[in-house]
N, C-alpha and C. Protein backbone atom coordinates (compact mmCIF):
# COMPACT_ATOMS: atom_id res chain seq x y z
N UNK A 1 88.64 80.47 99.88
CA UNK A 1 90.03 80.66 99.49
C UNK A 1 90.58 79.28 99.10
N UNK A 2 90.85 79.39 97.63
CA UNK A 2 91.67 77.82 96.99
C UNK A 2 93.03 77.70 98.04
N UNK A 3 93.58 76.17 98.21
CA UNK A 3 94.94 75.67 98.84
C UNK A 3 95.55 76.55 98.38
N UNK A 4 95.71 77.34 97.18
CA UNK A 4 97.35 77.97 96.52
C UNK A 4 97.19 79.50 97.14
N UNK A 5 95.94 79.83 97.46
CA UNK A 5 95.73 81.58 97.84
C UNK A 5 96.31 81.44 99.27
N UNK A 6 96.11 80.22 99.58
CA UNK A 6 96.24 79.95 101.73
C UNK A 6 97.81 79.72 101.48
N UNK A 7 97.90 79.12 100.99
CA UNK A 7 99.46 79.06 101.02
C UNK A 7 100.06 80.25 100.10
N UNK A 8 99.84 80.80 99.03
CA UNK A 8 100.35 82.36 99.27
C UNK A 8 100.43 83.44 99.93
N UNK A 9 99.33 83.50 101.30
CA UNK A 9 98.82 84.68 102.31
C UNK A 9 100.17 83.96 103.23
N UNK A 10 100.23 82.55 103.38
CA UNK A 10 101.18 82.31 104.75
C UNK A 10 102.88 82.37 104.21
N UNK A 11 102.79 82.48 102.83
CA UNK A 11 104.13 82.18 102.40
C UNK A 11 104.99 83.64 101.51
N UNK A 12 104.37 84.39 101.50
CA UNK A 12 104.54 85.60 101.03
C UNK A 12 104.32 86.62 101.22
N UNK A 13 104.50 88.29 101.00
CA UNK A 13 103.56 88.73 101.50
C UNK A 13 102.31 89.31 101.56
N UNK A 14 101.75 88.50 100.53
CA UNK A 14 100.10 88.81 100.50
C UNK A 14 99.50 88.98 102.11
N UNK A 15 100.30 89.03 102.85
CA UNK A 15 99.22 89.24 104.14
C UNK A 15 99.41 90.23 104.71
N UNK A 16 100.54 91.09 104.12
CA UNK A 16 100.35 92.51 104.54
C UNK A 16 99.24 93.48 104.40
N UNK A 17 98.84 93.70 102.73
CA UNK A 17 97.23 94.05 102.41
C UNK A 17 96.59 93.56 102.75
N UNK A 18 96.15 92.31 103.47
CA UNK A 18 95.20 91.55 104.36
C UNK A 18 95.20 92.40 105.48
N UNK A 19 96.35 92.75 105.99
CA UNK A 19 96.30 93.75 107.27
C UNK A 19 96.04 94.62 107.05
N UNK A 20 95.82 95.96 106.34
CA UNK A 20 95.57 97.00 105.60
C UNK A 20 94.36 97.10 105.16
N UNK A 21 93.15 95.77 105.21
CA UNK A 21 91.73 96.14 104.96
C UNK A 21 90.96 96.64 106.06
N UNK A 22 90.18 97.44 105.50
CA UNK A 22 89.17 98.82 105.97
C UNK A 22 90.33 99.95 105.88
N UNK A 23 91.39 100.27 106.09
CA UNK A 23 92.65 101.29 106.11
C UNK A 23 92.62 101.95 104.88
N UNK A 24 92.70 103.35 104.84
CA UNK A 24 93.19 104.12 103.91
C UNK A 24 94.45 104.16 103.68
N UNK A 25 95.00 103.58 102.76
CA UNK A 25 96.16 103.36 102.21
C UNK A 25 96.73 103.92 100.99
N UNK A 26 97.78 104.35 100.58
CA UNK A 26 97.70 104.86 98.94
C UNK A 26 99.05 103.45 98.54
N UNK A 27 98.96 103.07 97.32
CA UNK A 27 99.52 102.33 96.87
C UNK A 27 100.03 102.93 95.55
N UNK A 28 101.35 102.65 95.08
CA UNK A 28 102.09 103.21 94.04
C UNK A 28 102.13 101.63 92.93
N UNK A 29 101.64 102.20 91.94
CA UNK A 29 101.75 101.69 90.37
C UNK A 29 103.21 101.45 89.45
N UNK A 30 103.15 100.12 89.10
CA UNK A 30 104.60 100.80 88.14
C UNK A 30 104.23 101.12 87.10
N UNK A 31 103.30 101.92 86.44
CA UNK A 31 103.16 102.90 85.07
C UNK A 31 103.44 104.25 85.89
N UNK A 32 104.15 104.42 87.11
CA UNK A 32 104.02 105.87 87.23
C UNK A 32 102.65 106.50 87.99
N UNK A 33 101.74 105.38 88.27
CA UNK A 33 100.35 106.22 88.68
C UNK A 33 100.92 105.85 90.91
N UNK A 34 99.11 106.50 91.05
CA UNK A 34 99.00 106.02 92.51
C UNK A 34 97.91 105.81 92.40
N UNK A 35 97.27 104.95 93.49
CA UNK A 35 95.82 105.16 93.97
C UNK A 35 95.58 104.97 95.74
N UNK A 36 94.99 105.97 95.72
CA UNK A 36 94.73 106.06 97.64
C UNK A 36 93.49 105.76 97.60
N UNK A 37 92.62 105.03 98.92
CA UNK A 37 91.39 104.52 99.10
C UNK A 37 91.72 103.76 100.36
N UNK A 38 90.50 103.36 100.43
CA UNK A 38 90.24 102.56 101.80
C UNK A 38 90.09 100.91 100.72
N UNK A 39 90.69 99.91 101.59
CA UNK A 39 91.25 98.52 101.02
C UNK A 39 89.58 97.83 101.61
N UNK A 40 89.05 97.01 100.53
CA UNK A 40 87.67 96.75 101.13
C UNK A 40 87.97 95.04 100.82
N UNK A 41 89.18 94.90 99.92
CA UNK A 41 89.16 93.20 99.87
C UNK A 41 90.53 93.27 99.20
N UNK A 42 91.21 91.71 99.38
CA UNK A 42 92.55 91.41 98.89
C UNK A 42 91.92 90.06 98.71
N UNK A 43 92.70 89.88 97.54
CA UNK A 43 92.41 87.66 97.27
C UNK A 43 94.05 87.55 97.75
N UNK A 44 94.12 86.08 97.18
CA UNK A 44 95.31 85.26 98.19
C UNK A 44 96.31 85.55 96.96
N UNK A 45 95.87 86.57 95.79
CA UNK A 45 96.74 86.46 94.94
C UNK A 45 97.15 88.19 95.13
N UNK A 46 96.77 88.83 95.90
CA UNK A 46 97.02 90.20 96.23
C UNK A 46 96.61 91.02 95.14
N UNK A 47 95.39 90.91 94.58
CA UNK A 47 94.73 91.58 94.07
C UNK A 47 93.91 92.56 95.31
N UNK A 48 94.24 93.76 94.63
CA UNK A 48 93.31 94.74 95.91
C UNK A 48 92.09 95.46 95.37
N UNK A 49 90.92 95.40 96.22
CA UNK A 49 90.05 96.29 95.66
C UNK A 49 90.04 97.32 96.58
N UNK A 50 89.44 98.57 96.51
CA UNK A 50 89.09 99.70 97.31
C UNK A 50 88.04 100.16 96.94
N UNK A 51 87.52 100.90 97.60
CA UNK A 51 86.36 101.60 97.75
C UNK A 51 86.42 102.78 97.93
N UNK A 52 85.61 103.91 97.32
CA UNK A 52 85.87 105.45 97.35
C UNK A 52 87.48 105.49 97.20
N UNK A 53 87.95 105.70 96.05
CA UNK A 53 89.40 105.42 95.33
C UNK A 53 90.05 106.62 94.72
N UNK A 54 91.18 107.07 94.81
CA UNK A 54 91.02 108.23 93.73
C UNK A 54 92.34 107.59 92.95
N UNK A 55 92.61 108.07 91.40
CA UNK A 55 93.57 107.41 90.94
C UNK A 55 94.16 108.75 90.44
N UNK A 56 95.40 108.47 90.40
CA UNK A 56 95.96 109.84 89.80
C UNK A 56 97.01 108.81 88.52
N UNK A 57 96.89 109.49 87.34
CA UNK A 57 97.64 109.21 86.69
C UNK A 57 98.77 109.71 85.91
N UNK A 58 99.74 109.10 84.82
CA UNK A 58 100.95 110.06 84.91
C UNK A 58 101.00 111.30 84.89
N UNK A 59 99.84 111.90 84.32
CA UNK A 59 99.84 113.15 84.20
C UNK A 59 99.59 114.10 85.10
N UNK A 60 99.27 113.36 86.30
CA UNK A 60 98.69 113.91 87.25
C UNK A 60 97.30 114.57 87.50
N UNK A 61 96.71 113.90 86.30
CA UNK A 61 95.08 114.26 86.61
C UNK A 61 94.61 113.01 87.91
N UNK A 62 93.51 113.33 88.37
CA UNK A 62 92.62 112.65 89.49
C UNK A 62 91.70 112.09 88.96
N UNK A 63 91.27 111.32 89.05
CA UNK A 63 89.91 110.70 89.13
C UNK A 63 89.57 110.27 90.48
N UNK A 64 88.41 110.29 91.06
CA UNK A 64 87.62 109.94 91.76
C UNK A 64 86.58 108.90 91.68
N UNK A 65 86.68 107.02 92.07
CA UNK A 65 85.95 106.14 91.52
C UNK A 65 85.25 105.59 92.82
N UNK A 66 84.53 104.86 92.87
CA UNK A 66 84.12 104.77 93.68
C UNK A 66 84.12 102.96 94.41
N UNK A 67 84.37 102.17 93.49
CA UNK A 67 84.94 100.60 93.05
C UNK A 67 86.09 100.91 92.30
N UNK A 68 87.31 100.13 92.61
CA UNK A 68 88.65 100.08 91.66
C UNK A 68 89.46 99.55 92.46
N UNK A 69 89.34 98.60 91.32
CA UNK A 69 90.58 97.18 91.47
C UNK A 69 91.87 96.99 90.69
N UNK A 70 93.19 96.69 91.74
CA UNK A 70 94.32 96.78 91.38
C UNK A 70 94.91 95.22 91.30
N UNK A 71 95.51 94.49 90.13
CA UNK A 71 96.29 93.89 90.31
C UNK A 71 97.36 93.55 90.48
N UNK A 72 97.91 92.31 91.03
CA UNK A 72 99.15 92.43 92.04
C UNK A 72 100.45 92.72 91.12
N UNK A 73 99.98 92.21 89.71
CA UNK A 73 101.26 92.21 89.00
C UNK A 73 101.44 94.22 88.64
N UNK A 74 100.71 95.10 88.83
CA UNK A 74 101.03 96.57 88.90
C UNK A 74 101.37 97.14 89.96
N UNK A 75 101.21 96.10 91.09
CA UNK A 75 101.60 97.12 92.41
C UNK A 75 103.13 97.34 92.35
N UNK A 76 103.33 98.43 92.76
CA UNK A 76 105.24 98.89 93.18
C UNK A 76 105.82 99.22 94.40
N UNK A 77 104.84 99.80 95.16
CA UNK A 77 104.95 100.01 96.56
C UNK A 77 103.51 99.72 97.40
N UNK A 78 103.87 99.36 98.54
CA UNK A 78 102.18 100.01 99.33
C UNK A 78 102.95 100.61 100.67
N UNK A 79 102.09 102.07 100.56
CA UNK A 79 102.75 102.72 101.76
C UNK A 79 101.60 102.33 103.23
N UNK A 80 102.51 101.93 104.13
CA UNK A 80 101.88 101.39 105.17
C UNK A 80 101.66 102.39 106.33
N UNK A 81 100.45 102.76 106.64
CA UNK A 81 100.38 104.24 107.42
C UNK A 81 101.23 103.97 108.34
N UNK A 82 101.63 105.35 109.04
CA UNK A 82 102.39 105.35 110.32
C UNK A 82 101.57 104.97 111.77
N UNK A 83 100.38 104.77 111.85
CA UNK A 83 99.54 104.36 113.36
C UNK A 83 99.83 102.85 113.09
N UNK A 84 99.99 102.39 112.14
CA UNK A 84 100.65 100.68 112.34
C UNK A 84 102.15 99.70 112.67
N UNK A 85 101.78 98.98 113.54
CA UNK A 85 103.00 98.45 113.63
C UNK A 85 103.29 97.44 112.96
N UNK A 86 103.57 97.24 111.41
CA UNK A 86 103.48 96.12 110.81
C UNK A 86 104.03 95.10 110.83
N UNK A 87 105.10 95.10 111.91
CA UNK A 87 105.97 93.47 112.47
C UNK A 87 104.98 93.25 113.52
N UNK A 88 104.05 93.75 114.48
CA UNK A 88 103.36 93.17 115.34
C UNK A 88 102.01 92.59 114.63
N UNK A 89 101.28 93.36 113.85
CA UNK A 89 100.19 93.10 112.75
C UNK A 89 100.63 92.11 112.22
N UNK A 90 101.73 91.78 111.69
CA UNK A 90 102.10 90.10 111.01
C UNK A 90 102.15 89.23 112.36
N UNK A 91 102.84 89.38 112.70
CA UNK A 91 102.93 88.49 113.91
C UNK A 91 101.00 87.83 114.40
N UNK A 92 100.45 88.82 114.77
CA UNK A 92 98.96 88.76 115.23
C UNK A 92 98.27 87.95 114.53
N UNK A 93 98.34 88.48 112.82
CA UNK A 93 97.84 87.91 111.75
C UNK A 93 97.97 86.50 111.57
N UNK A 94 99.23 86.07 111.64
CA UNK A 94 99.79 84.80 111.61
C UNK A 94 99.23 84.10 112.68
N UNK A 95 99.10 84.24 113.90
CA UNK A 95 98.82 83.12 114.87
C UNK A 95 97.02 83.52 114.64
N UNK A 96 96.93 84.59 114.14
CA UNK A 96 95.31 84.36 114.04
C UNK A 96 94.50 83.33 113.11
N UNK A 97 95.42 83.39 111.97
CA UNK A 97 95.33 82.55 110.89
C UNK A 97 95.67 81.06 111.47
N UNK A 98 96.54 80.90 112.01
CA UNK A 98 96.70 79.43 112.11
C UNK A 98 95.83 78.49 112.48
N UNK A 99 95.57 77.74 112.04
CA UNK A 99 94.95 76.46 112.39
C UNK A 99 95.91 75.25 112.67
N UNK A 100 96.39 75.04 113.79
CA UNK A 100 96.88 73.82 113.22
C UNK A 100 96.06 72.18 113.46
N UNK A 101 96.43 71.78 112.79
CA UNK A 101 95.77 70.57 112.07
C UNK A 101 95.86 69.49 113.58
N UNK A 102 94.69 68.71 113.93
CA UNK A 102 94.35 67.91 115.04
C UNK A 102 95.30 66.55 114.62
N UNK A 103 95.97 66.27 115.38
CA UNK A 103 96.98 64.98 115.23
C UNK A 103 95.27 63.45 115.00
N UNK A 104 95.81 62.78 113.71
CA UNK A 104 94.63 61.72 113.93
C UNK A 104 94.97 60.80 114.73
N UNK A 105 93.90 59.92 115.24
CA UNK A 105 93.98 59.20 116.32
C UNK A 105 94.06 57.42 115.36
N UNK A 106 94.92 57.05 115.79
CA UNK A 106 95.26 55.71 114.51
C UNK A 106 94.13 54.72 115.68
N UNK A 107 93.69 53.70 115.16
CA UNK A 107 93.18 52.79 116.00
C UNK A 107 94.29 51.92 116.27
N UNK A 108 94.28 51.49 117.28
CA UNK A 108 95.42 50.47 117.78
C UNK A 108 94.96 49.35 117.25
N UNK A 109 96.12 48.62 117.15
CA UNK A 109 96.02 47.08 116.55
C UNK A 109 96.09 46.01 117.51
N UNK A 110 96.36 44.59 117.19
CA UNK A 110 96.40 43.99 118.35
C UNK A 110 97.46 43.77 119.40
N UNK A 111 98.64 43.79 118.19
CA UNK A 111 100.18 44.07 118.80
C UNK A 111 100.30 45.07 119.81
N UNK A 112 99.97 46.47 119.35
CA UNK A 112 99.72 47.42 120.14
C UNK A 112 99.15 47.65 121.49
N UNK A 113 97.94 46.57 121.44
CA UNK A 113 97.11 46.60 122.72
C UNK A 113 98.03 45.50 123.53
N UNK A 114 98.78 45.03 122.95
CA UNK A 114 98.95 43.32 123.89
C UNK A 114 100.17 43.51 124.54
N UNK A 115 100.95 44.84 123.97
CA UNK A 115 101.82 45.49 123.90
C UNK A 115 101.84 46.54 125.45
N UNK A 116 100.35 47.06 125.36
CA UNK A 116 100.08 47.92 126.23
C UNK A 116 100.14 47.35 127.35
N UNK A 117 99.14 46.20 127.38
CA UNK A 117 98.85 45.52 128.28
C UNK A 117 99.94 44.42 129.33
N UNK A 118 100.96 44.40 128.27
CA UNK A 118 101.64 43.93 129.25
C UNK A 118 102.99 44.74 129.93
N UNK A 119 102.52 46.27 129.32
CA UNK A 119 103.53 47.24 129.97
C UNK A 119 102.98 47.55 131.54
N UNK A 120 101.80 47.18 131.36
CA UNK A 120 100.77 47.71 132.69
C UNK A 120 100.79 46.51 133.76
N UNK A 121 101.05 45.67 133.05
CA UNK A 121 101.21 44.41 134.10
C UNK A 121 102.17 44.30 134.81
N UNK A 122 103.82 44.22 134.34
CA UNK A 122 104.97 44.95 134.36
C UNK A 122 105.12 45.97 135.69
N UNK A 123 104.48 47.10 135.13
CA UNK A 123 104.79 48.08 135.94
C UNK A 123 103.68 47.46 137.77
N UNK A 124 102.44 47.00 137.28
CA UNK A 124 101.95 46.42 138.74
C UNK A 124 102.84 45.69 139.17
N UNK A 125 103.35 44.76 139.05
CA UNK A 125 104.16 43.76 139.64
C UNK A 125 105.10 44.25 140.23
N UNK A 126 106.01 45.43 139.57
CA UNK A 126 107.04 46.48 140.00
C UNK A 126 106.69 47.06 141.58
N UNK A 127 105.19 47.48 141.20
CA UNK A 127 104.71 48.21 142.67
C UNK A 127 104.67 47.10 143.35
N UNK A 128 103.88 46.02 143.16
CA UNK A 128 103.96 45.38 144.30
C UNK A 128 104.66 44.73 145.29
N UNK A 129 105.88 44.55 144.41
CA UNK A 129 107.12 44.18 145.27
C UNK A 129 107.69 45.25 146.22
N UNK A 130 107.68 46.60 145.46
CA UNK A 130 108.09 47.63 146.47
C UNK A 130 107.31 47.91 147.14
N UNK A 131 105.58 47.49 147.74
CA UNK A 131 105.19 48.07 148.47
C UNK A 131 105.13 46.57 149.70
């Protein structure tokens, strides 16, 4: 997944159909069509593919495909079954996804160390008077 797909899944909602793969879902077209199927892949640009697909078009004929891929710029709706809770599924999704990034470790300089060192000296001298 390119930087712009990762930052479209976290910044939009391409990560709803991310939640929705393996799920039989039907999704509404804006020419008027639908297609129901099971979601077998989404890119970061919300392109969906499915698998065993049926498409119905304006006319209301069916087809039955077995590969068929939708792009994001035709989707109009996606109906999200009712066994999902899709504010907890984002939620999940999101902290599953996250990575966050390891703070780097700067090397200290000399200031820094001489710096350290005489905070530690400091603080002994402190104890030793009070003890």
């Amino acid at each position: 997944m390119s930087k712009k797909e990762f930052f479209n899944v976290f910044n939009s909602l391409v990560c709803v159909p991310k939640i929705l793969i393996n799920e039989n879902v039907l999704i509404y077209l804006r020419n008027e069509c639908w297609v129901a199927g099971k979601i077998t892949d989404v890119d970061g640009f919300m392109n969906i593919t499915f698998h065993d697909a049926v498409y119905c078009d304006q006319k209301g004929l069916t087809y039955r495909m077995e590969n068929f891929m939708v792009r994001f710029r035709q989707i109009l709706y996606i109906k999200i079954p009712d066994n999902i809770d899709i504010q907890e599924a984002i939620r999940e999704f999101m902290s599953r996804m996250h990575n966050p990034q390891k703070p780097q470790t700067k090397k200290r300089t000399f200031k820094s160390r001489r710096a350290i060192e005489k905070n530690q000296q400091t603080v002994a001298e402190i104890q030793n008077m009070n003890a």
